[in-house]
Protein backbone atom coordinates (compact mmCIF):
# COMPACT_ATOMS: atom_id res chain seq x y z
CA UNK A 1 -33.27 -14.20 19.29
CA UNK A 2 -32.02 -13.83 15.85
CA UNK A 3 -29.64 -10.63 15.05
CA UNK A 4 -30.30 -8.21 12.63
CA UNK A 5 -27.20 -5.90 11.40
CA UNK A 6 -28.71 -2.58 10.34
CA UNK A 7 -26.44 -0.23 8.19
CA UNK A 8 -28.16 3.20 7.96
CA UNK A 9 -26.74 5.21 4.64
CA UNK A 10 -27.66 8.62 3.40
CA UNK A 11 -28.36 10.12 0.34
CA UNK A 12 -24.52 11.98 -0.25
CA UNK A 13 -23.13 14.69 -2.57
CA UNK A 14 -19.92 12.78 -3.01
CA UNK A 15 -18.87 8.83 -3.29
CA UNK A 16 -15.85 7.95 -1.18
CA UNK A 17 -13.43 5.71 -3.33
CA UNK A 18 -9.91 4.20 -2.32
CA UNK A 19 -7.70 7.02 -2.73
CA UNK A 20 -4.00 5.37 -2.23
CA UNK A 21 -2.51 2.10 -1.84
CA UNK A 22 0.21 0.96 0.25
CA UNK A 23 2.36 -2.10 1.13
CA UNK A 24 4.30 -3.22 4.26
CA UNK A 25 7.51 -5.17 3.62
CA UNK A 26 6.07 -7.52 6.10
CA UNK A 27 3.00 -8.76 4.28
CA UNK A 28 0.57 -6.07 5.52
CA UNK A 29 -1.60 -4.09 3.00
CA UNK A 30 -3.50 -0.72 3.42
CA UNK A 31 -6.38 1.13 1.51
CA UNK A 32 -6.23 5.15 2.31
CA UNK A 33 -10.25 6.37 1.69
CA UNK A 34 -10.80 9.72 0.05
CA UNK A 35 -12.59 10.29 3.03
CA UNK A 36 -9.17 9.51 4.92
CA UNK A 37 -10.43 6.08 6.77
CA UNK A 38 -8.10 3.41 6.21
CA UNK A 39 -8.65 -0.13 5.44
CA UNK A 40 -6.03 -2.94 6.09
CA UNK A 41 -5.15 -6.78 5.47
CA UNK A 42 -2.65 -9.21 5.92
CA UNK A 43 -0.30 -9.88 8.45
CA UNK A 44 -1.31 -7.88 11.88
CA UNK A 45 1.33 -9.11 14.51
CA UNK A 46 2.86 -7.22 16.49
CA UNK A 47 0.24 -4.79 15.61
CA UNK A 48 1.08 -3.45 12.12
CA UNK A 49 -3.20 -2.00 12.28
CA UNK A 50 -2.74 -0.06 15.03
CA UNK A 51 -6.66 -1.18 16.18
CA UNK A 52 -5.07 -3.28 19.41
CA UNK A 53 -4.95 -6.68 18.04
CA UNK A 54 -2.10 -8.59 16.74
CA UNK A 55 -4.33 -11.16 14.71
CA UNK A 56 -3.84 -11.61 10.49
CA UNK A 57 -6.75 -11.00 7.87
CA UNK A 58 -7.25 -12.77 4.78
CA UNK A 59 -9.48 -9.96 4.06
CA UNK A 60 -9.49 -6.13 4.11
CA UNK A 61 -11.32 -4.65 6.93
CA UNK A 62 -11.59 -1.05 8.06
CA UNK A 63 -10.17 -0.17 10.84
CA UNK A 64 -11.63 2.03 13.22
CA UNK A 65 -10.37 5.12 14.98
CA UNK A 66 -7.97 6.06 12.22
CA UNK A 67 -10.18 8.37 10.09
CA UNK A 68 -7.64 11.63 9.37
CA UNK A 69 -4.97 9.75 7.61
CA UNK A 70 -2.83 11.54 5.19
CA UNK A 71 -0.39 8.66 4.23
CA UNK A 72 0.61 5.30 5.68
CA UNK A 73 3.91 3.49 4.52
CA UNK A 74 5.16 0.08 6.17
CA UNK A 75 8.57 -1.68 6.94
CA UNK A 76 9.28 -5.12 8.45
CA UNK A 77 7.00 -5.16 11.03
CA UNK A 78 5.91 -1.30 11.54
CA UNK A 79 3.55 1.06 10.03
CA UNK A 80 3.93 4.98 9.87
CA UNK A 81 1.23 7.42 9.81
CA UNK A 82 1.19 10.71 8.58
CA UNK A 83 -2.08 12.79 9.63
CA UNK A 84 -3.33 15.32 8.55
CA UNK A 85 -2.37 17.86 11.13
CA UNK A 86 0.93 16.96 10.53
CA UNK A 87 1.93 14.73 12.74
CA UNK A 88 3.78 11.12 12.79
CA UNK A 89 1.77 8.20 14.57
CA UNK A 90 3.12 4.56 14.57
CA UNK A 91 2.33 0.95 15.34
CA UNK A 92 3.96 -2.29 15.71
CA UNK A 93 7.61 -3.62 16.33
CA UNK A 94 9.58 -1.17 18.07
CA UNK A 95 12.63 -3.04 19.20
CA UNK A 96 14.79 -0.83 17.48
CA UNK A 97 12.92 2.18 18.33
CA UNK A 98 11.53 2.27 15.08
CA UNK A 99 8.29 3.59 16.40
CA UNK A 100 9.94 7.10 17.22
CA UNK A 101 8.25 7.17 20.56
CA UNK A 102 11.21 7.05 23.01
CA UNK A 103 10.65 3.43 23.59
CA UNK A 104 11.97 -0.01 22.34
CA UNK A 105 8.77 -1.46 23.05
CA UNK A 106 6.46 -2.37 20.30
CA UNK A 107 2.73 -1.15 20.54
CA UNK A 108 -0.39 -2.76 18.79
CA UNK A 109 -1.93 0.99 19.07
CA UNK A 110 -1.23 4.06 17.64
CA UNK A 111 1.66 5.83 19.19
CA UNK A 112 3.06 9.54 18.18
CA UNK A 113 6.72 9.52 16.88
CA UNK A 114 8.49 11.99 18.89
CA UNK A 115 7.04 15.35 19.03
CA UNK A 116 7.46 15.94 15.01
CA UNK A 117 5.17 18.76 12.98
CA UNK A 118 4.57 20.02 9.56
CA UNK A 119 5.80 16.73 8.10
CA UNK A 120 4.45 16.36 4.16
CA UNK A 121 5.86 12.27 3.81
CA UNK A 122 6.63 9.39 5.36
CA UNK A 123 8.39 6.17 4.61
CA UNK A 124 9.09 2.63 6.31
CA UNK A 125 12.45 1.41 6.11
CA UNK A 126 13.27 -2.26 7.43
CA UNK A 127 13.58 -1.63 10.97
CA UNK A 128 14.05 2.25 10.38
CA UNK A 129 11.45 5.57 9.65
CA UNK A 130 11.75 8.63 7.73
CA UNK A 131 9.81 11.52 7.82
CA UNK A 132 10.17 14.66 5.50
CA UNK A 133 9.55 17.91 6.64
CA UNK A 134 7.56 21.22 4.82
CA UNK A 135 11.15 22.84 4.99
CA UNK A 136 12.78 20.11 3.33
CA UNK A 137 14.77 18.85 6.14
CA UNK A 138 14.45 14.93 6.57
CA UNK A 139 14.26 13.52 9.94
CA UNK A 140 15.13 9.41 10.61
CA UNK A 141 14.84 6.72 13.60
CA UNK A 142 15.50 3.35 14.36
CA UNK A 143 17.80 0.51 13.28
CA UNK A 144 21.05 2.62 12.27
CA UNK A 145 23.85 -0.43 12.37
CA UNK A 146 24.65 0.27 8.82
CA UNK A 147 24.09 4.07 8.81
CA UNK A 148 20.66 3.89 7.88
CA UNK A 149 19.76 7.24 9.95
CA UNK A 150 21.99 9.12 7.98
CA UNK A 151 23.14 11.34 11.17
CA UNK A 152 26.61 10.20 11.02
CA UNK A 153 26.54 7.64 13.38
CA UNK A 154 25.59 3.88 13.68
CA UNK A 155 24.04 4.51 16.71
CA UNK A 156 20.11 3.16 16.88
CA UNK A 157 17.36 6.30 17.95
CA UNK A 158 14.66 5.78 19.67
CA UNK A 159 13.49 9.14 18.74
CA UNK A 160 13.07 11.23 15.39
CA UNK A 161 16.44 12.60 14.46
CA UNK A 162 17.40 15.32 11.96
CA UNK A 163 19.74 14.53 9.23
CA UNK A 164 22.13 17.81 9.51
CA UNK A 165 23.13 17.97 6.08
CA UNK A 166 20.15 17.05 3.62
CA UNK A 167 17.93 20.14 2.86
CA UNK A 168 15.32 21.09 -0.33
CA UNK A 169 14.08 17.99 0.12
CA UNK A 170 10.94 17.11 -1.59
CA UNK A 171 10.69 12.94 -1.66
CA UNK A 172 12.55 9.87 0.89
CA UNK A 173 12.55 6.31 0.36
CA UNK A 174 13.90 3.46 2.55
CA UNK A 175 15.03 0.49 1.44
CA UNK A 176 15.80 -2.48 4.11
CA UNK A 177 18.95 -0.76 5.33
CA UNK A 178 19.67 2.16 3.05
CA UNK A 179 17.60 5.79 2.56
CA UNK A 180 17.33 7.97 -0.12
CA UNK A 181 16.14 11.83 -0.64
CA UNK A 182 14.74 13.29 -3.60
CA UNK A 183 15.96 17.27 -4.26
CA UNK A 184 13.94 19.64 -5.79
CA UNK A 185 16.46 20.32 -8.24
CA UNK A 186 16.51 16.74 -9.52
CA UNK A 187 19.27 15.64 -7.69
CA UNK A 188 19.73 11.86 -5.73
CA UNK A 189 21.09 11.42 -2.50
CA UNK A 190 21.54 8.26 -0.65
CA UNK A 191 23.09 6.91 2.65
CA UNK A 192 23.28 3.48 4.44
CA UNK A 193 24.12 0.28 3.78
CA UNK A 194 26.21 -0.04 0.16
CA UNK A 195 27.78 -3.56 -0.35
CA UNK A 196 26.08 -4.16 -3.88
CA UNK A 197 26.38 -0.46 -4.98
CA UNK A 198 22.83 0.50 -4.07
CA UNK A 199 23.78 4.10 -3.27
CA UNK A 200 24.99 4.37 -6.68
CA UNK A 201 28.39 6.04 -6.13
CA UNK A 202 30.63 3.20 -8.24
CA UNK A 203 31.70 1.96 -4.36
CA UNK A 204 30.56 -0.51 -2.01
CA UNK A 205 31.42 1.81 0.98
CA UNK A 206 28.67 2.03 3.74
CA UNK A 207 27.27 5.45 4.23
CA UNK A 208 26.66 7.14 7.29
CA UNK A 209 26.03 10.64 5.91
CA UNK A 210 23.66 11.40 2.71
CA UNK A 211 26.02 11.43 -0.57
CA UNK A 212 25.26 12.47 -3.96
CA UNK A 213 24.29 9.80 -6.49
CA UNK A 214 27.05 10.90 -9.35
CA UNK A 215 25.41 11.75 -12.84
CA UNK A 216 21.61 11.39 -11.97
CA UNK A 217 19.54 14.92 -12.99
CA UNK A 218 15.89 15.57 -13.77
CA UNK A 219 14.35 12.55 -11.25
CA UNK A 220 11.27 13.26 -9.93
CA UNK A 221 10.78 9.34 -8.62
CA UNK A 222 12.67 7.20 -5.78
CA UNK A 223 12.12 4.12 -4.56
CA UNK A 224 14.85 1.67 -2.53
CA UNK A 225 14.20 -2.13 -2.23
CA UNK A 226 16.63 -5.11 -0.77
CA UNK A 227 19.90 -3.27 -1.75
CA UNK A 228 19.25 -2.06 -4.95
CA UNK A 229 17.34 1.35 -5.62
CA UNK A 230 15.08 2.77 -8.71
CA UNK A 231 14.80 6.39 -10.22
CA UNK A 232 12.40 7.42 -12.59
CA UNK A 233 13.41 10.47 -14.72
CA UNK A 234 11.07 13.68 -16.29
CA UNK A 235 11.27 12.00 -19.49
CA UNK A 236 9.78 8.95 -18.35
CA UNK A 237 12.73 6.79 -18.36
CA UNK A 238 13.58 4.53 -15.34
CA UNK A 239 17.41 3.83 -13.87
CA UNK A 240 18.44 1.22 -11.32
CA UNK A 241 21.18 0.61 -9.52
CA UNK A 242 22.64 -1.98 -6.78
CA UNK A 243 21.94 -5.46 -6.45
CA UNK A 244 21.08 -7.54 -9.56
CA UNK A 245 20.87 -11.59 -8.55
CA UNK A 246 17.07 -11.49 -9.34
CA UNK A 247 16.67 -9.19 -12.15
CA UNK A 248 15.66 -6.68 -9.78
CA UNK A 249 17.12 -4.11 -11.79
CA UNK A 250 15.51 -4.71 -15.32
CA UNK A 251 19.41 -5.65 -17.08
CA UNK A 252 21.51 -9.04 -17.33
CA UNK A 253 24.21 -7.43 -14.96
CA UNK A 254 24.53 -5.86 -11.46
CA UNK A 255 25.73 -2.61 -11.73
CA UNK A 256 27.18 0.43 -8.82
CA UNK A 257 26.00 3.48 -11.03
CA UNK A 258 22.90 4.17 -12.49
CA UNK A 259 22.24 2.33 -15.50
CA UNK A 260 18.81 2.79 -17.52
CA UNK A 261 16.43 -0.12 -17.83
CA UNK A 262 16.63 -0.37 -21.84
CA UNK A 263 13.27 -0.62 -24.01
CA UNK A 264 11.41 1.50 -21.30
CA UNK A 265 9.52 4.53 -22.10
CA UNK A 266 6.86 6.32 -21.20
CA UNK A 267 6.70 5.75 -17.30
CA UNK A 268 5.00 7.93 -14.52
CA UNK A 269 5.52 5.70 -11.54
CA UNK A 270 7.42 3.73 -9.88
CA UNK A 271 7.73 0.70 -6.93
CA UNK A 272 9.86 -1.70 -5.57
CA UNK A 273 9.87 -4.91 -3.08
CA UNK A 274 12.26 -6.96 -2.27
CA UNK A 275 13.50 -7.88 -5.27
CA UNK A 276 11.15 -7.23 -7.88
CA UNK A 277 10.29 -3.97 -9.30
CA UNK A 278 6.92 -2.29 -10.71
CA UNK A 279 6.71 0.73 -13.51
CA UNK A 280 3.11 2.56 -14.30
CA UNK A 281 2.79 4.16 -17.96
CA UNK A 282 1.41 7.29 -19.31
CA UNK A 283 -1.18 4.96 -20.68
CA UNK A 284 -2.25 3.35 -17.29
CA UNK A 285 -0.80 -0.32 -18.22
CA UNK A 286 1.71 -1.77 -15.72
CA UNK A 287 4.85 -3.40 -16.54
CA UNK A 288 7.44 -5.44 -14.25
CA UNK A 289 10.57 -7.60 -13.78
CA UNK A 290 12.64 -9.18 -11.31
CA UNK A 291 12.03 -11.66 -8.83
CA UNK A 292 8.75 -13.63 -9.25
CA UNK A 293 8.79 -17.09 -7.40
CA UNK A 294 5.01 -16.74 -5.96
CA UNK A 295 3.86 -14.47 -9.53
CA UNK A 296 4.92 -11.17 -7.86
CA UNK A 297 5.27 -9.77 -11.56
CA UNK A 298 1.77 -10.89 -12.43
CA UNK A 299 2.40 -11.88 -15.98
CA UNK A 300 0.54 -15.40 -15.62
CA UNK A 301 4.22 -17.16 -14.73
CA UNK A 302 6.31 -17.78 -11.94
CA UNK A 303 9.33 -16.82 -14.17
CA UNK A 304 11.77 -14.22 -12.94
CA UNK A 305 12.72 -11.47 -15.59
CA UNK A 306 15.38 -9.07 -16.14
CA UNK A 307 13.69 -7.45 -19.05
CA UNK A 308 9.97 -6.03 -18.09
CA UNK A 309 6.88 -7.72 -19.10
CA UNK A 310 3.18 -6.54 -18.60
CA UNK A 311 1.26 -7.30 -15.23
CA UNK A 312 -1.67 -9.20 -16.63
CA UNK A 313 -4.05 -6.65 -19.00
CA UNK A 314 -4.73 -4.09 -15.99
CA UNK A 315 -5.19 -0.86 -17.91
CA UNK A 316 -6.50 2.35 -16.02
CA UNK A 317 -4.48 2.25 -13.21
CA UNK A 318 -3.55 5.38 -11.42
CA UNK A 319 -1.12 3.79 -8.86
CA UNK A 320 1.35 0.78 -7.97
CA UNK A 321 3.03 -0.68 -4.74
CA UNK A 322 4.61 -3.49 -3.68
CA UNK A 323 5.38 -5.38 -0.36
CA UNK A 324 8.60 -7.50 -0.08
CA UNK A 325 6.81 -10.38 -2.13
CA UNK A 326 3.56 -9.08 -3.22
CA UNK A 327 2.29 -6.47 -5.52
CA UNK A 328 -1.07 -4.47 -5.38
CA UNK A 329 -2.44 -1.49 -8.35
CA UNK A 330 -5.60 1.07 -8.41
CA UNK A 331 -7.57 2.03 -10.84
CA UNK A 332 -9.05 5.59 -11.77
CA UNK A 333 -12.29 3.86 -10.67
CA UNK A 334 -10.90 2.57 -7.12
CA UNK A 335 -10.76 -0.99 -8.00
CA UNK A 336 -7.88 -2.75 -6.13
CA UNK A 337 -5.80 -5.39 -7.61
CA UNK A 338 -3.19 -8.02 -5.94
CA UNK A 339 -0.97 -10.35 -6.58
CA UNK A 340 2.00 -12.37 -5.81
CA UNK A 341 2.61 -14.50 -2.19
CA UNK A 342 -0.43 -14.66 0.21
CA UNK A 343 1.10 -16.80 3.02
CA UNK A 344 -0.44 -14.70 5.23
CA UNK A 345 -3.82 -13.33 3.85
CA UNK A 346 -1.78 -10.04 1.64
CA UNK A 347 -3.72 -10.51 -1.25
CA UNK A 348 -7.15 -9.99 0.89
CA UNK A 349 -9.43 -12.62 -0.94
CA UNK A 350 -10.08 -14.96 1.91
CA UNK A 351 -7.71 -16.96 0.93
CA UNK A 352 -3.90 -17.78 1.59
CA UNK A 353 -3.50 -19.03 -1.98
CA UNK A 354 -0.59 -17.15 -3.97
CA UNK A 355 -1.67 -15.88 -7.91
CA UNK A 356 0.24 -14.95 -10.58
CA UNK A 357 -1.87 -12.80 -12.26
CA UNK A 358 -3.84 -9.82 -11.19
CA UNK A 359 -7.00 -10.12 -8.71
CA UNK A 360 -9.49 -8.03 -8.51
CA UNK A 361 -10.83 -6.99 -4.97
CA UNK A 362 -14.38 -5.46 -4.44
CA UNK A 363 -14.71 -1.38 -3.94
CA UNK A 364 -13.32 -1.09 -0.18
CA UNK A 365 -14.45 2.14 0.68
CA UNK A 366 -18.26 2.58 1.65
CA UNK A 367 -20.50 5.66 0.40
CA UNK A 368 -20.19 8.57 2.69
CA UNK A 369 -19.78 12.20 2.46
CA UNK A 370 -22.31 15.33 3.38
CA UNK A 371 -26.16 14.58 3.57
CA UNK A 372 -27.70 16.73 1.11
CA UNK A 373 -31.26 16.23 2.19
CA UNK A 374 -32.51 14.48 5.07
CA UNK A 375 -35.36 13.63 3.05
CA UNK A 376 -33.10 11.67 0.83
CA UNK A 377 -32.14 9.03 3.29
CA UNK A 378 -31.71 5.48 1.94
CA UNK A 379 -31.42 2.51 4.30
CA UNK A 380 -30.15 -1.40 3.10
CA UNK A 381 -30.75 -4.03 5.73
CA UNK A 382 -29.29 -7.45 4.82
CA UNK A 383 -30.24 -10.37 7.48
CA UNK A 384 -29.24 -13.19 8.55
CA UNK A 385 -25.36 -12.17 8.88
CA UNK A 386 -23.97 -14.64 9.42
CA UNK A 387 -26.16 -16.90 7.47
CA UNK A 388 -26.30 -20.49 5.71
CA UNK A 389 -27.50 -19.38 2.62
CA UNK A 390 -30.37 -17.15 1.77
CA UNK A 391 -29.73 -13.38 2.89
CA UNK A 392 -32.57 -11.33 2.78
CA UNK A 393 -32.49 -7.33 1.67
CA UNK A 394 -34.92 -4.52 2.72
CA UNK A 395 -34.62 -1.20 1.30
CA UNK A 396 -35.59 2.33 2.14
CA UNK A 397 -36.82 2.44 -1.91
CA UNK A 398 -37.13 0.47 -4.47
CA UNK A 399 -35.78 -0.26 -7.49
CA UNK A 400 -32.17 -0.96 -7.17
CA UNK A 401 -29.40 -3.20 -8.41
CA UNK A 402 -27.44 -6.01 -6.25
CA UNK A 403 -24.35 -7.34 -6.95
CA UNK A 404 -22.76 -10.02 -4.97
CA UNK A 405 -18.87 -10.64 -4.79
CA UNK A 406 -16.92 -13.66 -3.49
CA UNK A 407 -14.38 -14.03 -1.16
CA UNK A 408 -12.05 -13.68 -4.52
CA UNK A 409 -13.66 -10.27 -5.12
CA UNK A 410 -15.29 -12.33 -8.42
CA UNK A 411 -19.14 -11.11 -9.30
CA UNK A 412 -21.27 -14.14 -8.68
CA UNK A 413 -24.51 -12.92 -8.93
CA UNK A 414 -26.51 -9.68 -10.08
CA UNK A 415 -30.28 -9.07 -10.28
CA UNK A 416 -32.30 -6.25 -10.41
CA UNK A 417 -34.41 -5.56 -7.36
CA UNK A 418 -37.99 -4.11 -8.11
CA UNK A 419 -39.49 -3.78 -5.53
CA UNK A 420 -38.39 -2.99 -1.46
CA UNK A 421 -37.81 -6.34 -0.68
CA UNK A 422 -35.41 -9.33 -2.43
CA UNK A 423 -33.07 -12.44 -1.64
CA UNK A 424 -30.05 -13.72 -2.28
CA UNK A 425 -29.31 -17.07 -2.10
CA UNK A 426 -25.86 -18.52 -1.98
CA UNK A 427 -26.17 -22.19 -0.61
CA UNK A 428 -24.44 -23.42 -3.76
CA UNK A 429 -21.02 -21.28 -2.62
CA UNK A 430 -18.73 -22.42 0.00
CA UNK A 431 -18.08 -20.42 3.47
CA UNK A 432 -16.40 -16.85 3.36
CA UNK A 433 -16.77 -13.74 3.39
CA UNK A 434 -19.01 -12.34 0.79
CA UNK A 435 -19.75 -8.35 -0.49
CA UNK A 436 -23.37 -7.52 -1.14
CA UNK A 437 -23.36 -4.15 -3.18
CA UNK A 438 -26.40 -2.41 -3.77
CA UNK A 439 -26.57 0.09 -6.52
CA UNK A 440 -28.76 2.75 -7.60
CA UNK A 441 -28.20 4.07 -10.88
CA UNK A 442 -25.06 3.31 -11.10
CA UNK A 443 -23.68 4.37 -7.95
CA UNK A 444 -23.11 2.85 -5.02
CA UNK A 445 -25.11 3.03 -2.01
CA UNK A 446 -24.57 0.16 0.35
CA UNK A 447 -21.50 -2.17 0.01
CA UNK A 448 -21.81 -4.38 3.17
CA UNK A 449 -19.91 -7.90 3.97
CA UNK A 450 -21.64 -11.08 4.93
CA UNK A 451 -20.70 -13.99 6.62
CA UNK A 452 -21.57 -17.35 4.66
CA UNK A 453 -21.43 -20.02 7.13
């Protein structure tokens, strides 16, 4: 008996769109909804999507269960969660207790961190967490060999652990072994590991309490990569600091204090991976430097910079992040864009192909919101899935447009569709995973994957 796969849609008030982007230092990428369902690619084992498998995807999928997501932020081989009540949920490698759940187990499904509330932020570390608090107190767990915890010790936690002397805290940032906190008055703190001068304090003294990052005022941006860390001032100017072999820090030389990255103006956002750093303009272009042996700067080389040069032509884009060796961007619109290494699917365009330059994957979030009228109801079947070639597509109405998308998130094809019936045939393209998108005018109604065997 052949299968038909039936997506019912309604009528809604209000689009969902991708919201927020982020990166796992591990290869594993994430898509936060405005309706707060999350969708993820990449590298899944030990169970960075939290759905109970441990497999890789070459392309983004939504995973299901996880639909009051405030914020997601990855390390190595973890992921934290921060929901919306509050709380801290984690999946993944835990052999350092970098779950927060009193274990050194590793779990491929959600698991809370400790019993922590009224937490505004998290961020993924190596093999470490932080989580900031509505007070401004920060709270850490994990890996802590190098002082990464910032409690004074270099003993690992398996459990969330305040650090006694940070307060007014209103942004963190891990790196791979070193943490840094954000102060409402403009102030830098950092503690951990601090062998290239990453904690900025003109020493290469490891850190096992927060410090004071001498000289830096008026940041209101932090981010901490491989042993080297990024500020971004009010006046749109951007500092680095730490390790320099790579260009990592936009200058010829490394450098223990802040030192500003020169020819830069003009920025409102900041990210960092590895080695290779990304900077968001007032104007919504995106400029980078640093490390870039699989095109993780997206300029069209594989050329490592110390002096920043523009991702591709992206314009429009609201938001940047990067994994260790890949790179990803939003648009106002919700249109995602990767780049960089895809050994293991990061990219999510079917493929495991690295690209230097910017591509563009199809809208990832589906229509939903309130029903506004029952009456209203609109319903796309598309059948066979999976099928050789021809897909057929019924609709509730008629009159509607279809756009198909490859497995590269490229349009292939788009035809109007008169009438309540229509086909699409793609013998001529090779097997993958293909996005059907039906329209009606202008906005998005159905946005379903097919199989093209």
């Amino acid at each position: 008996m052949k299968k038909i796969y039936l997506i019912t849609l309604m009528a809604f008030s209000q689009i969902s769109f991708a919201q927020s982007i982020a990166c796992g230092g591990g290869a594993t990428n994430f898509v936060l909804c405005n309706n707060s369902s999350v969708w993820a690619w990449g590298w899944g084992s030990p169970g960075q999507f939290g759905d109970g498998s441990n497999q890789n995807s070459n392309v983004p999928m939504e995973i299901t269960g996880q639909t009051d997501i405030k914020a997601l932020d990855g390390g190595k081989w973890h992921v934290l969660r921060l929901k919306n009540d509050g709380t801290v949920w984690a999946s993944g490698d835990g052999y350092y207790g970098q779950l927060g759940n009193n274990s050194m187990n590793g779990s491929k499904n959600l698991v809370q961190s400790g019993t922590l509330s009224g937490m505004t932020a998290v961020s993924a570390g190596y093999e470490f967490s932080l989580a900031l608090k509505s007070d401004g107190t920060v709270w850490s767990w994990g890996l802590n060999e190098l002082g990464q915890l910032g409690n004074g010790t270099t003993v690992n936690s398996k459990v969330p652990v305040k650090i006694s002397s940070l307060s007014d805290v209103k942004a963190i940032t891990g790196g791979h072994t070193h943490g840094l906190a954000l102060k409402n008055d403009g102030t830098v703190w950092g503690w951990g590991k601090n062998t290239n001068g990453q904690l900025g304090d003109n020493t290469s003294i490891n850190r096992t309490v927060p410090i004071q990052i001498p000289s830096l005022t008026g940041v209101i941006a932090i981010e901490a990569g491989l042993n080297f860390s990024v500020v971004l001032k009010s006046d749109g100017t951007v500092w680095t600091f730490g390790r320099n072999d790579k260009g990592q820090l936009g200058n010829p030389t490394s450098s223990k204090i802040p030192v500003q990255v020169a020819s830069l103006s003009g920025v409102k956002a900041i990210a960092c991976g590895a080695a290779h750093t990304l900077a968001l303009k007032n104007d919504g272009s995106v400029v980078a430097w640093g490390y870039n042996f699989d095109g993780y700067l997206g300029d069209g080389t594989k050329n490592s910079s110390y002096v920043p040069v523009n991702v591709g032509s992206l314009t429009n884009v609201k938001e940047v992040a990067c994994g260790d060796y890949n790179s990803m961007a939003i648009q106002l619109d919700g249109t995602i864009w990767t780049w960089g290494q895809n050994s293991y699917g990061q990219l999510g365009n079917g493929s495991s192909t690295s690209s230097n330059v910017p591509i563009s994957l199809s809208k990832l979030c589906p229509a939903t919101g309130n029903v506004t009228d029952a009456e209203d109801s609109f319903t796309a079947n598309v059948f066979p899935n999976p099928g050789l070639g021809i897909f057929n597509i019924t609709l509730s109405t008629s009159a509607a447009d279809i756009e198909v998308y490859d497995p590269m998130g490229k349009l292939i094809v788009s035809q109007k569709m008169e009438g309540k019936t229509s086909s699409i045939d793609l013998s001529e393209f090779s097997s993958g995973i293909y996005q059907i998108r039906v329209l009606q005018n202008g906005t998005i109604q159905s946005n379903q994957k097919v199989v093209k065997l």
